[in-house]
N, C-alpha and C. Protein backbone atom coordinates (compact mmCIF):
# COMPACT_ATOMS: atom_id res chain seq x y z
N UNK A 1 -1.98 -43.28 118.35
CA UNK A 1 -1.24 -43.36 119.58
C UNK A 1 0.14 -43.98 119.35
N UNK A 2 0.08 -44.63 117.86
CA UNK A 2 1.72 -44.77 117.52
C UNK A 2 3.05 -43.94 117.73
N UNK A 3 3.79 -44.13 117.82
CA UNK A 3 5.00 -43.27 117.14
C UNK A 3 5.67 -44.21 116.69
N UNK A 4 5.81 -44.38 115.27
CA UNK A 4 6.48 -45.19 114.45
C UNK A 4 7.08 -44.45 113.19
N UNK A 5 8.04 -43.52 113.60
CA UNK A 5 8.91 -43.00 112.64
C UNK A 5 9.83 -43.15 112.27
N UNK A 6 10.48 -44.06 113.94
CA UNK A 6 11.11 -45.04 112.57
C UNK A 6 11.07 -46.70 112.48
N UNK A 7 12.49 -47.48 112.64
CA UNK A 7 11.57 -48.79 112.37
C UNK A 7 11.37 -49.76 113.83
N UNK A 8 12.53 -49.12 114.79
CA UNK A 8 12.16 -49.55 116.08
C UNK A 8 11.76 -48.60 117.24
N UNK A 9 10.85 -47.67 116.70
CA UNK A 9 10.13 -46.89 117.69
C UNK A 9 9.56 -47.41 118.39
N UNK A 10 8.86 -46.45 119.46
CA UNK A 10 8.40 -47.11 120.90
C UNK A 10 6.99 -46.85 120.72
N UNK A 11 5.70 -47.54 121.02
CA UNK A 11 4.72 -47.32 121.00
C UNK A 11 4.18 -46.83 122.43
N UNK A 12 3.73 -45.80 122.39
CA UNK A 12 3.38 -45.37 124.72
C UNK A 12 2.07 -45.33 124.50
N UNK A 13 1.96 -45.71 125.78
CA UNK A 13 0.75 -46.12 126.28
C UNK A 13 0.27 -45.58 127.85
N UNK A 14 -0.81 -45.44 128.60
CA UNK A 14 -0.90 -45.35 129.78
C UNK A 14 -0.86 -44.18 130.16
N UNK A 15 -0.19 -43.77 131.53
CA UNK A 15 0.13 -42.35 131.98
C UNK A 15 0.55 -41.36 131.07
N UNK A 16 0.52 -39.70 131.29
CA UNK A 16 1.61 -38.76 130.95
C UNK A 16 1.70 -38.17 132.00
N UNK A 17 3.19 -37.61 132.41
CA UNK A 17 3.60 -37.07 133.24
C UNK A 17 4.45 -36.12 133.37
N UNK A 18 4.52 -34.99 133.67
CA UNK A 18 5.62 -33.87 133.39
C UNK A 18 6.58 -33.92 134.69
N UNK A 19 7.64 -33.37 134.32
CA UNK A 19 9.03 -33.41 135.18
C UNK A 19 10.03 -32.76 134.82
N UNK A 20 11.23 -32.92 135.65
CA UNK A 20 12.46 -31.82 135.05
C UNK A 20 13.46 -33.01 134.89
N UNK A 21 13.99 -32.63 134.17
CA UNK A 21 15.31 -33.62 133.64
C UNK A 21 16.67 -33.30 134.29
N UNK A 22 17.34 -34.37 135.60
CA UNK A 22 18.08 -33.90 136.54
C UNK A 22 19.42 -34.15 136.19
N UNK A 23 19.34 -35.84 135.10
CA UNK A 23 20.49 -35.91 134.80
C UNK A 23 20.41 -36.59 133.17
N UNK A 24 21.52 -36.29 132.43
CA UNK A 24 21.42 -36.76 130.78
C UNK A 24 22.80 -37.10 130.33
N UNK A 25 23.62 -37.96 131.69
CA UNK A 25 24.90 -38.53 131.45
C UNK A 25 24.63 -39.81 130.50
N UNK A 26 23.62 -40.29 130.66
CA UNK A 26 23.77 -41.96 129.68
C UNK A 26 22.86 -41.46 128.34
N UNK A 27 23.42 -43.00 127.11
CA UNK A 27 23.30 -42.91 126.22
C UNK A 27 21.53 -42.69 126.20
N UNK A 28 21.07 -41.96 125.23
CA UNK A 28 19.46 -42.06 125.29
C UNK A 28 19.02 -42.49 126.32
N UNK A 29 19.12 -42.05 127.19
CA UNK A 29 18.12 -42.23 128.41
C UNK A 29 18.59 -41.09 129.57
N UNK A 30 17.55 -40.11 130.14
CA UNK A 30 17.67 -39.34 131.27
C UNK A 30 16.91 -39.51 132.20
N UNK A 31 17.19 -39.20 133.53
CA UNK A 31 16.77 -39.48 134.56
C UNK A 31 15.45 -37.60 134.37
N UNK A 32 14.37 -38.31 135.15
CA UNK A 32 13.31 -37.02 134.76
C UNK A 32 13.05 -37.16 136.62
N UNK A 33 12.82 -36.25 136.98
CA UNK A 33 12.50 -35.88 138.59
C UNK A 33 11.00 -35.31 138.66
N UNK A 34 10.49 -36.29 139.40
CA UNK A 34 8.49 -35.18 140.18
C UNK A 34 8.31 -34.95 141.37
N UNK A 35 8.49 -33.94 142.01
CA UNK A 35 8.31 -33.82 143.12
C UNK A 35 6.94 -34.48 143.75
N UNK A 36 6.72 -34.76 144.31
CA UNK A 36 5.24 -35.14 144.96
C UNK A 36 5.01 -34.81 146.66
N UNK A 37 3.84 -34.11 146.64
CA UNK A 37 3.45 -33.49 147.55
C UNK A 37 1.98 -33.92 148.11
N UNK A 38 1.45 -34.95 149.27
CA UNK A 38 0.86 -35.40 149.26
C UNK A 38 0.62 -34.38 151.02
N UNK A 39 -0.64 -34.47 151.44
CA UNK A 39 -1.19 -33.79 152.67
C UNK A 39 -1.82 -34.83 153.95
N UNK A 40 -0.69 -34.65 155.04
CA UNK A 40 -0.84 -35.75 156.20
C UNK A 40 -1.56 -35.52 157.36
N UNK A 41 -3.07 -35.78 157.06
CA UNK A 41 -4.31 -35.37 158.18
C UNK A 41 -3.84 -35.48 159.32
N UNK A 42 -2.93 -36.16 159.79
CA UNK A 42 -2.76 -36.40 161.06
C UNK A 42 -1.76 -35.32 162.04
N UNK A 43 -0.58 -35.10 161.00
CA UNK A 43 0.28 -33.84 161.33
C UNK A 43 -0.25 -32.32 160.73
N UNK A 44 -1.29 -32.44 159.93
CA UNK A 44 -1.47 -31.32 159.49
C UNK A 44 -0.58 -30.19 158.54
N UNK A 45 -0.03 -31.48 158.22
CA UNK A 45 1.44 -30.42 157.66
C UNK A 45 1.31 -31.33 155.91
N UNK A 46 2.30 -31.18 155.21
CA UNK A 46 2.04 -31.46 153.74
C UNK A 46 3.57 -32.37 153.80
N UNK A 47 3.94 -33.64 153.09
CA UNK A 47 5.07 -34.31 152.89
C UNK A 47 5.70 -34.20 151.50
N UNK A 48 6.77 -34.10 151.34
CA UNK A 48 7.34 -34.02 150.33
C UNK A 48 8.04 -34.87 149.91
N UNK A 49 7.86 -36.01 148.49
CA UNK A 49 8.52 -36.98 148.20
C UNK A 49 9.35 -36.53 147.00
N UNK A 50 10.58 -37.48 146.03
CA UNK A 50 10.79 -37.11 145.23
C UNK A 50 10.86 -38.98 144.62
N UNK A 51 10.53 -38.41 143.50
CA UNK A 51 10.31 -39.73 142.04
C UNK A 51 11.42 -39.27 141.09
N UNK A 52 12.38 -40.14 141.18
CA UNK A 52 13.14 -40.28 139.83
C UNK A 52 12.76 -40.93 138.67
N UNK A 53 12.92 -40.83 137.94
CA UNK A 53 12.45 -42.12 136.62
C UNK A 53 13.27 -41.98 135.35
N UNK A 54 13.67 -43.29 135.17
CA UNK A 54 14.63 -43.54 133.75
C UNK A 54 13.86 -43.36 132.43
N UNK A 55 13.84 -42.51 132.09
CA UNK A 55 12.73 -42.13 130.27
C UNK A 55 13.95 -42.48 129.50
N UNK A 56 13.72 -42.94 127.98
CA UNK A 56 14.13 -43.27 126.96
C UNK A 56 14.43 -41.91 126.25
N UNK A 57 15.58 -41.19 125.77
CA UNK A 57 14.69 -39.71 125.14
C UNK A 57 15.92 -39.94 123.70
N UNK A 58 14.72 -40.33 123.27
CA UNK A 58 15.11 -40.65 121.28
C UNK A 58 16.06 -39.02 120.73
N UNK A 59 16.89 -39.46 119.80
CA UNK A 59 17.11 -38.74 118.95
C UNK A 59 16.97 -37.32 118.80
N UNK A 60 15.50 -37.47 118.50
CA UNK A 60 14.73 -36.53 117.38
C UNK A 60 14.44 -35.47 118.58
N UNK A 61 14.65 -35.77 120.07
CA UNK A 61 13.87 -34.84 121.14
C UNK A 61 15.22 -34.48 121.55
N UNK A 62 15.84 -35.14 121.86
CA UNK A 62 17.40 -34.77 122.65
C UNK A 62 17.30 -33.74 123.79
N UNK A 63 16.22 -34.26 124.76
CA UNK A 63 16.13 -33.45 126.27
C UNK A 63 17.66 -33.36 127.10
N UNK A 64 18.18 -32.72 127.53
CA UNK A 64 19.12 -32.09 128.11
C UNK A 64 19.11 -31.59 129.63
N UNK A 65 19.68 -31.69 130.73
CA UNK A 65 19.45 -31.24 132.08
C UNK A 65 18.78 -29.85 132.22
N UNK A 66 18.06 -29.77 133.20
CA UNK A 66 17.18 -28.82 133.31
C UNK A 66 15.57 -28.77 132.52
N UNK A 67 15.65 -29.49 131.82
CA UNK A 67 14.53 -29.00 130.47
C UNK A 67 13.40 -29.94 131.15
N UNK A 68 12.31 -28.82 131.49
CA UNK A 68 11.21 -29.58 131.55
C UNK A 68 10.64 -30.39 130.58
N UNK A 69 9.95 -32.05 130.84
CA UNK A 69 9.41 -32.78 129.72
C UNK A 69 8.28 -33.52 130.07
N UNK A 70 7.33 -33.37 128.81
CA UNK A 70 6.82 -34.60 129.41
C UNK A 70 6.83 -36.13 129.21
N UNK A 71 6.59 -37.22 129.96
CA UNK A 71 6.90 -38.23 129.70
C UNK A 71 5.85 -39.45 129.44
N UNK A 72 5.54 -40.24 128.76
CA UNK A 72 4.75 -41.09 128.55
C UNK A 72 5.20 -42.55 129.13
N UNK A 73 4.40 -43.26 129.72
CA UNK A 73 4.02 -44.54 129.70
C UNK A 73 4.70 -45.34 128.80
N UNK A 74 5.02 -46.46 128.56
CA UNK A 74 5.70 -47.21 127.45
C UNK A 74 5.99 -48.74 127.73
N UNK A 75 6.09 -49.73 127.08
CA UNK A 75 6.55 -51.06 127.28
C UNK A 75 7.92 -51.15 128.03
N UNK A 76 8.67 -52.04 128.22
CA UNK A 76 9.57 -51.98 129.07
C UNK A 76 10.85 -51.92 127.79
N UNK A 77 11.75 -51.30 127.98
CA UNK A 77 12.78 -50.83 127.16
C UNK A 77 14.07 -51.21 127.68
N UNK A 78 14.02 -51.44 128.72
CA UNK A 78 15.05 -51.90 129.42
C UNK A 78 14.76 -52.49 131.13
N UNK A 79 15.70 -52.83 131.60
CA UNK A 79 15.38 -52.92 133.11
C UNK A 79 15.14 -51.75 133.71
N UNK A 80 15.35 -50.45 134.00
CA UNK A 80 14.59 -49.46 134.68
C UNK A 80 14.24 -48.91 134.00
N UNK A 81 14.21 -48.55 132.36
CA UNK A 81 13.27 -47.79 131.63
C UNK A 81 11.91 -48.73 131.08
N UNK A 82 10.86 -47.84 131.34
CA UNK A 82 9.79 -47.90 131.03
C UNK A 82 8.58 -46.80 130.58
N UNK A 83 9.34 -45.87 130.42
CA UNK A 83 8.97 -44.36 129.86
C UNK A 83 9.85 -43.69 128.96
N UNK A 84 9.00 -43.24 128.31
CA UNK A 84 9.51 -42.42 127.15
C UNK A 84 9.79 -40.39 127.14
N UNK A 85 10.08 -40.02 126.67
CA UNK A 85 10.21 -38.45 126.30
C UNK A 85 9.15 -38.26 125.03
N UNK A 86 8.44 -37.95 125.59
CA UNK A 86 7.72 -37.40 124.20
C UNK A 86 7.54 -36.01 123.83
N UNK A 87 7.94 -35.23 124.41
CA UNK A 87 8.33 -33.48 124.01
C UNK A 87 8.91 -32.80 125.27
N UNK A 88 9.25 -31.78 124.48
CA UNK A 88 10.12 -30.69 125.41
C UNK A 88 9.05 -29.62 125.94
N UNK A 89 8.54 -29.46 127.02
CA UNK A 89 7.73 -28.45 127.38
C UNK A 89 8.71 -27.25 127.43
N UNK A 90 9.70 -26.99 128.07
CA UNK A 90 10.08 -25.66 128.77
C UNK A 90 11.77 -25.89 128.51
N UNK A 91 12.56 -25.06 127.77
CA UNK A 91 14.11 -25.18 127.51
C UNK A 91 14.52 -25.03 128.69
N UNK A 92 15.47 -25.71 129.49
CA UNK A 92 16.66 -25.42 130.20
C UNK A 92 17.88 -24.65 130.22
N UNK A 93 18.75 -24.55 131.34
CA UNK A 93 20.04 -23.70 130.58
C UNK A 93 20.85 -24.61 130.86
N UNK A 94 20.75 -25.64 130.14
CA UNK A 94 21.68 -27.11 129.90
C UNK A 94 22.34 -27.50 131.57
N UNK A 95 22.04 -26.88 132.77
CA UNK A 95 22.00 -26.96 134.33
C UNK A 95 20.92 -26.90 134.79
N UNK A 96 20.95 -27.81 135.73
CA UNK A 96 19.89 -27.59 137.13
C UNK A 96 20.01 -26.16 137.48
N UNK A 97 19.02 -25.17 137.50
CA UNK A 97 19.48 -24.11 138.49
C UNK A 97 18.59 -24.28 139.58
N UNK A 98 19.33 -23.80 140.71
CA UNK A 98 18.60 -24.16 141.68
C UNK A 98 17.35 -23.42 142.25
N UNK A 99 16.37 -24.26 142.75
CA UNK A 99 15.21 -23.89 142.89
C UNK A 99 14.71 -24.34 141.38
N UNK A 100 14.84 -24.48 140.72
CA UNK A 100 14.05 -25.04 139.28
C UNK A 100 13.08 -26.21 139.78
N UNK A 101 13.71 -27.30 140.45
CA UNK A 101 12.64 -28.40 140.73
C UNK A 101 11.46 -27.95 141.23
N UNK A 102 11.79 -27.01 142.13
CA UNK A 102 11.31 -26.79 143.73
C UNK A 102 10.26 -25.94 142.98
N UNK A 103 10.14 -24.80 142.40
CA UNK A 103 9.16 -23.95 141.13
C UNK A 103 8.13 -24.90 140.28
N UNK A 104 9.00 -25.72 139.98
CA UNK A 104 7.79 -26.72 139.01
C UNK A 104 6.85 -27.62 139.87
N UNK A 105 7.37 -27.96 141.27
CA UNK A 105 6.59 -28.63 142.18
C UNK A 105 5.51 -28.09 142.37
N UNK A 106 5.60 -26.94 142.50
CA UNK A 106 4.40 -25.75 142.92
C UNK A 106 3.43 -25.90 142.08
N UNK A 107 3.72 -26.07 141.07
CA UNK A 107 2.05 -26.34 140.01
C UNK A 107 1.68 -27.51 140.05
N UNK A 108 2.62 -28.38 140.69
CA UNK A 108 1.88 -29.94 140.93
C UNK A 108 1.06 -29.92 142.03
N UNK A 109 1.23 -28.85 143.07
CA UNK A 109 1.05 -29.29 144.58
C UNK A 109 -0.92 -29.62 144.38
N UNK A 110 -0.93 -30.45 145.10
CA UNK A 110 -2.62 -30.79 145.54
C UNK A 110 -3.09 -30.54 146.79
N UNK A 111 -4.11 -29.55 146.35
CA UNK A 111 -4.56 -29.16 147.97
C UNK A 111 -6.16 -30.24 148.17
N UNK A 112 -6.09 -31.16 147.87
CA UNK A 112 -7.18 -32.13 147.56
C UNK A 112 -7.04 -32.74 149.20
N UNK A 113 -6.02 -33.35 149.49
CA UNK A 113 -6.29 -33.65 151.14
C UNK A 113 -6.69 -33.16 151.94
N UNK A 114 -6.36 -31.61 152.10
CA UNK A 114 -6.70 -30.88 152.89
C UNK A 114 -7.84 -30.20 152.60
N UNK A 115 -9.08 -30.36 151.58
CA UNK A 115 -9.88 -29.81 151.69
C UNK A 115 -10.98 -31.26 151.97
N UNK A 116 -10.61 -32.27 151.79
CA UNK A 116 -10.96 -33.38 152.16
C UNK A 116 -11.10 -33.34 153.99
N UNK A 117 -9.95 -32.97 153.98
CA UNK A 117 -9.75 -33.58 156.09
C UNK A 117 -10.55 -32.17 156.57
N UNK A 118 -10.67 -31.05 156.04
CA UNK A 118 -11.48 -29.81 156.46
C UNK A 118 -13.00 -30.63 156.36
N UNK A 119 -13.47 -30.90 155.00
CA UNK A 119 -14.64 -31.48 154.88
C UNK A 119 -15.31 -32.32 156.12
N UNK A 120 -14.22 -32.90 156.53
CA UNK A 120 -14.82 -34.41 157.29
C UNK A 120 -14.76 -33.47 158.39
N UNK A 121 -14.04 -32.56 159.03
CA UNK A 121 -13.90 -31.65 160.58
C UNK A 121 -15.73 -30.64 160.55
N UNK A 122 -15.66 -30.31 159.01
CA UNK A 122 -17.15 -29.69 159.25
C UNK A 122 -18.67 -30.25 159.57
N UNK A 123 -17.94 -31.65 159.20
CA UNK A 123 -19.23 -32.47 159.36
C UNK A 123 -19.53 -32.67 160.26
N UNK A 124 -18.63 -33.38 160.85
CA UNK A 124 -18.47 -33.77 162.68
C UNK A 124 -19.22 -32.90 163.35
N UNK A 125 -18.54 -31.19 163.01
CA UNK A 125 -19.33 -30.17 163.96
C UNK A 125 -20.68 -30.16 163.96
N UNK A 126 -21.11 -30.01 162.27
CA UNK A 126 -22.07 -29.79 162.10
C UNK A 126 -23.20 -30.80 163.29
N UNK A 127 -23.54 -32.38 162.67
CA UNK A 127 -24.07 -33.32 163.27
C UNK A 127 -23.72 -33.78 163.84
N UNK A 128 -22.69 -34.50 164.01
CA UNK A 128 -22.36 -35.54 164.66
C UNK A 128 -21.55 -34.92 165.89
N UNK A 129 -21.99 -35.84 167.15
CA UNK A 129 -21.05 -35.50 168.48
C UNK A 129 -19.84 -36.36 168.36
N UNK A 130 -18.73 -35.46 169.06
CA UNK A 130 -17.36 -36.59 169.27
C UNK A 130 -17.75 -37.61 170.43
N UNK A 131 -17.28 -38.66 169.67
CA UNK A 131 -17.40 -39.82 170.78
C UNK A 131 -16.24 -39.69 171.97
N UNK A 132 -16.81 -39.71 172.79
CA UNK A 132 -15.71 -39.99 174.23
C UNK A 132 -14.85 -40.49 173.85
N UNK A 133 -13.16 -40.60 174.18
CA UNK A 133 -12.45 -41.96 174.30
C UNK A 133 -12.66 -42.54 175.53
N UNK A 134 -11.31 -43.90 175.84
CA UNK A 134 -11.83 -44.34 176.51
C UNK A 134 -11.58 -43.81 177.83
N UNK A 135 -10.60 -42.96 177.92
CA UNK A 135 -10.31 -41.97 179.63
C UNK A 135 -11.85 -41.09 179.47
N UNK A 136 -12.59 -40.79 178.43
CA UNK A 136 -14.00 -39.88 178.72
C UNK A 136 -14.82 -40.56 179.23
N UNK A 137 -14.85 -41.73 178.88
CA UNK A 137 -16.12 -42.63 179.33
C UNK A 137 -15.92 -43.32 180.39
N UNK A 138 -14.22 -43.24 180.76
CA UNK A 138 -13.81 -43.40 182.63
C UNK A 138 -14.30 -42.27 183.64
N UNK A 139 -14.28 -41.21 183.04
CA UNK A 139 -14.51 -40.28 183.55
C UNK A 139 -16.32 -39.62 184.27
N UNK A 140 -16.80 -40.24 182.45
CA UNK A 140 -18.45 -39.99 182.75
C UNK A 140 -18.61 -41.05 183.56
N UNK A 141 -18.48 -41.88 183.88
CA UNK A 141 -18.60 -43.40 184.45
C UNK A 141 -18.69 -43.05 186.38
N UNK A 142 -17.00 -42.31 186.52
CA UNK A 142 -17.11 -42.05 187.80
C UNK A 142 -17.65 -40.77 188.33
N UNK A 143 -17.84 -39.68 187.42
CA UNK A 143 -18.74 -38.82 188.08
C UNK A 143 -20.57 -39.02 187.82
N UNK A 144 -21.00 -39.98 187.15
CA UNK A 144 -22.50 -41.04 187.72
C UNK A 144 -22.75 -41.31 188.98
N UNK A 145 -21.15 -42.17 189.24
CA UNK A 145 -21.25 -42.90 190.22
C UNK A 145 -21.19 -42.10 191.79
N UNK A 146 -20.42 -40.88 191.51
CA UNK A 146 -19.90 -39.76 192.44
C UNK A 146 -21.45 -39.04 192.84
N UNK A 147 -22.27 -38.78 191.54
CA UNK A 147 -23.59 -38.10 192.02
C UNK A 147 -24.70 -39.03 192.10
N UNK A 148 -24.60 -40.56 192.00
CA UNK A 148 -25.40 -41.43 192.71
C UNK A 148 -25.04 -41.70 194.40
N UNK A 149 -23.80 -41.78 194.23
CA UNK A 149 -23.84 -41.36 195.97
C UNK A 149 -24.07 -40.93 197.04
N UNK A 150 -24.05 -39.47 196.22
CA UNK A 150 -24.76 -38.08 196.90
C UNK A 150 -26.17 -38.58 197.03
N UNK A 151 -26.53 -38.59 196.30
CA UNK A 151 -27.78 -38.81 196.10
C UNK A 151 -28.82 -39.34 197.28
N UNK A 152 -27.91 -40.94 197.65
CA UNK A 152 -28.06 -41.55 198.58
C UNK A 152 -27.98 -41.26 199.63
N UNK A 153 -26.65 -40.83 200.08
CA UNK A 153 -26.11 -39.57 201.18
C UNK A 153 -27.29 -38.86 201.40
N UNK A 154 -27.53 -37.89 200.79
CA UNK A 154 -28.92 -36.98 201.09
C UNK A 154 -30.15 -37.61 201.58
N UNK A 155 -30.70 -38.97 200.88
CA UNK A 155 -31.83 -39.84 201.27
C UNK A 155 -31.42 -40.51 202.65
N UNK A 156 -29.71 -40.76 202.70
CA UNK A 156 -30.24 -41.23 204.44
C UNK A 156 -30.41 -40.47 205.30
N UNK A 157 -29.35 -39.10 204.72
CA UNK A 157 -29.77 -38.26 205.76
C UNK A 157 -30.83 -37.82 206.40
N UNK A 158 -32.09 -37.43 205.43
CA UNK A 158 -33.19 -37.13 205.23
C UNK A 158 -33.96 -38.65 205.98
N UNK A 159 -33.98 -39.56 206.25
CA UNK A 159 -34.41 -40.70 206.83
C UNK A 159 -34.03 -40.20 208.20
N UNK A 160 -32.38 -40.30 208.52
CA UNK A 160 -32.27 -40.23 209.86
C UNK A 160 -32.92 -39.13 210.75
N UNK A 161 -33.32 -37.47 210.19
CA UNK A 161 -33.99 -36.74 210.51
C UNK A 161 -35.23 -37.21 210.85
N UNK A 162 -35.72 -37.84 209.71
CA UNK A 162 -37.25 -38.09 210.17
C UNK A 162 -37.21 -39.29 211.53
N UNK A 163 -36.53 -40.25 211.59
CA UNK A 163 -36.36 -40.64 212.95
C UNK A 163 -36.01 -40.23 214.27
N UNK A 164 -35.27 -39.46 213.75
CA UNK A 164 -35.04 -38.48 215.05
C UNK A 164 -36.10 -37.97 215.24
N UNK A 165 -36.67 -37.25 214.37
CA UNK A 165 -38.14 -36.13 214.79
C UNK A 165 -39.36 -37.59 215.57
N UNK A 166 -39.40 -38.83 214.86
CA UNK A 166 -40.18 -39.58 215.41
C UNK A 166 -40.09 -40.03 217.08
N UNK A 167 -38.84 -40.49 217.15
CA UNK A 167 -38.52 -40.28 218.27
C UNK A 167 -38.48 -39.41 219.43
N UNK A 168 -37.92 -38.27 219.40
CA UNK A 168 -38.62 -36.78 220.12
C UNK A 168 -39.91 -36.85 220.36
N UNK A 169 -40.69 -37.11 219.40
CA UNK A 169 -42.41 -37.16 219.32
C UNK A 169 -42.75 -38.08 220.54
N UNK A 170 -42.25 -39.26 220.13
CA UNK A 170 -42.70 -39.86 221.03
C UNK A 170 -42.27 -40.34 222.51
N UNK A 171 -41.32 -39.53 223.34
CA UNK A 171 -41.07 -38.92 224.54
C UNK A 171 -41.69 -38.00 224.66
């Protein structure tokens, strides 16, 4: 898991991560871009973030704008670098062209939320009843109370008849 070729190489460790290389103005070090695409149960819709990150890119790799790479994990190398270049997946044409990010996002995308928040909607149907909120359980509350009324209503009515009929009877 070394790379010690030469005498102050970087040893990486941890994550790997692929990305596109947006910018390669400073000395050994380029900025690498990941789109991230995470799925928001609540809107139903998918969010789109973007991750920059400062990689170290030695010598021997000499990544260039555009060029997909992947990147490793690493000790801290500087104040915002903490990742390395460890190969060139895919050549660039020394530019961003556009839509390039936006293409490589697509093989990152995770449809893992959304088959998650489907999961939990089938279950519900399946067994479980939706619980009232709390305007449902205002609601069941006053139509109880609406057909206990009746209820009553009908029993006096049904009383006052029979008094009446008693009465008649007995004239």
């Amino acid at each position: 898991m070394m790379d010690k070729t030469k005498k102050n190489a970087v040893s990486r460790r941890g994550f790997l991560m692929q990305g596109v290389v947006v910018s390669d103005k400073r000395k050994r070090t380029v900025t690498v871009q990941r789109d991230l695409v995470t799925y928001v149960p609540k809107y139903k819709r998918y969010a789109r973030k973007i991750s920059k990150i400062a990689a170290h890119n030695p010598d021997e790799i000499g990544a260039h704008t555009g060029d997909v790479v992947e990147i490793a994990e690493c000790r801290k190398i500087s104040k915002t670098k903490a990742w390395i270049v460890t190969k060139i997946i895919a050549k660039g044409a020394g530019h961003l062209v556009p839509g390039q990010v936006k293409a490589h996002d697509e093989a990152q995308r995770s449809h893992e939320g959304k088959e998650k928040y489907r999961s939990n909607k089938a279950q519900e149907k399946e067994g479980k009843e939706k619980k009232p909120d709390a305007k449902g359980k205002q609601h069941a509350q006053k139509k109880n109370i609406e057909e206990e009324e009746e209820q009553t209503q009908t029993v006096r009515e049904e009383e006052e008849l029979v008094r009446d009929e008693e009465e008649t009877a007995k004239e």
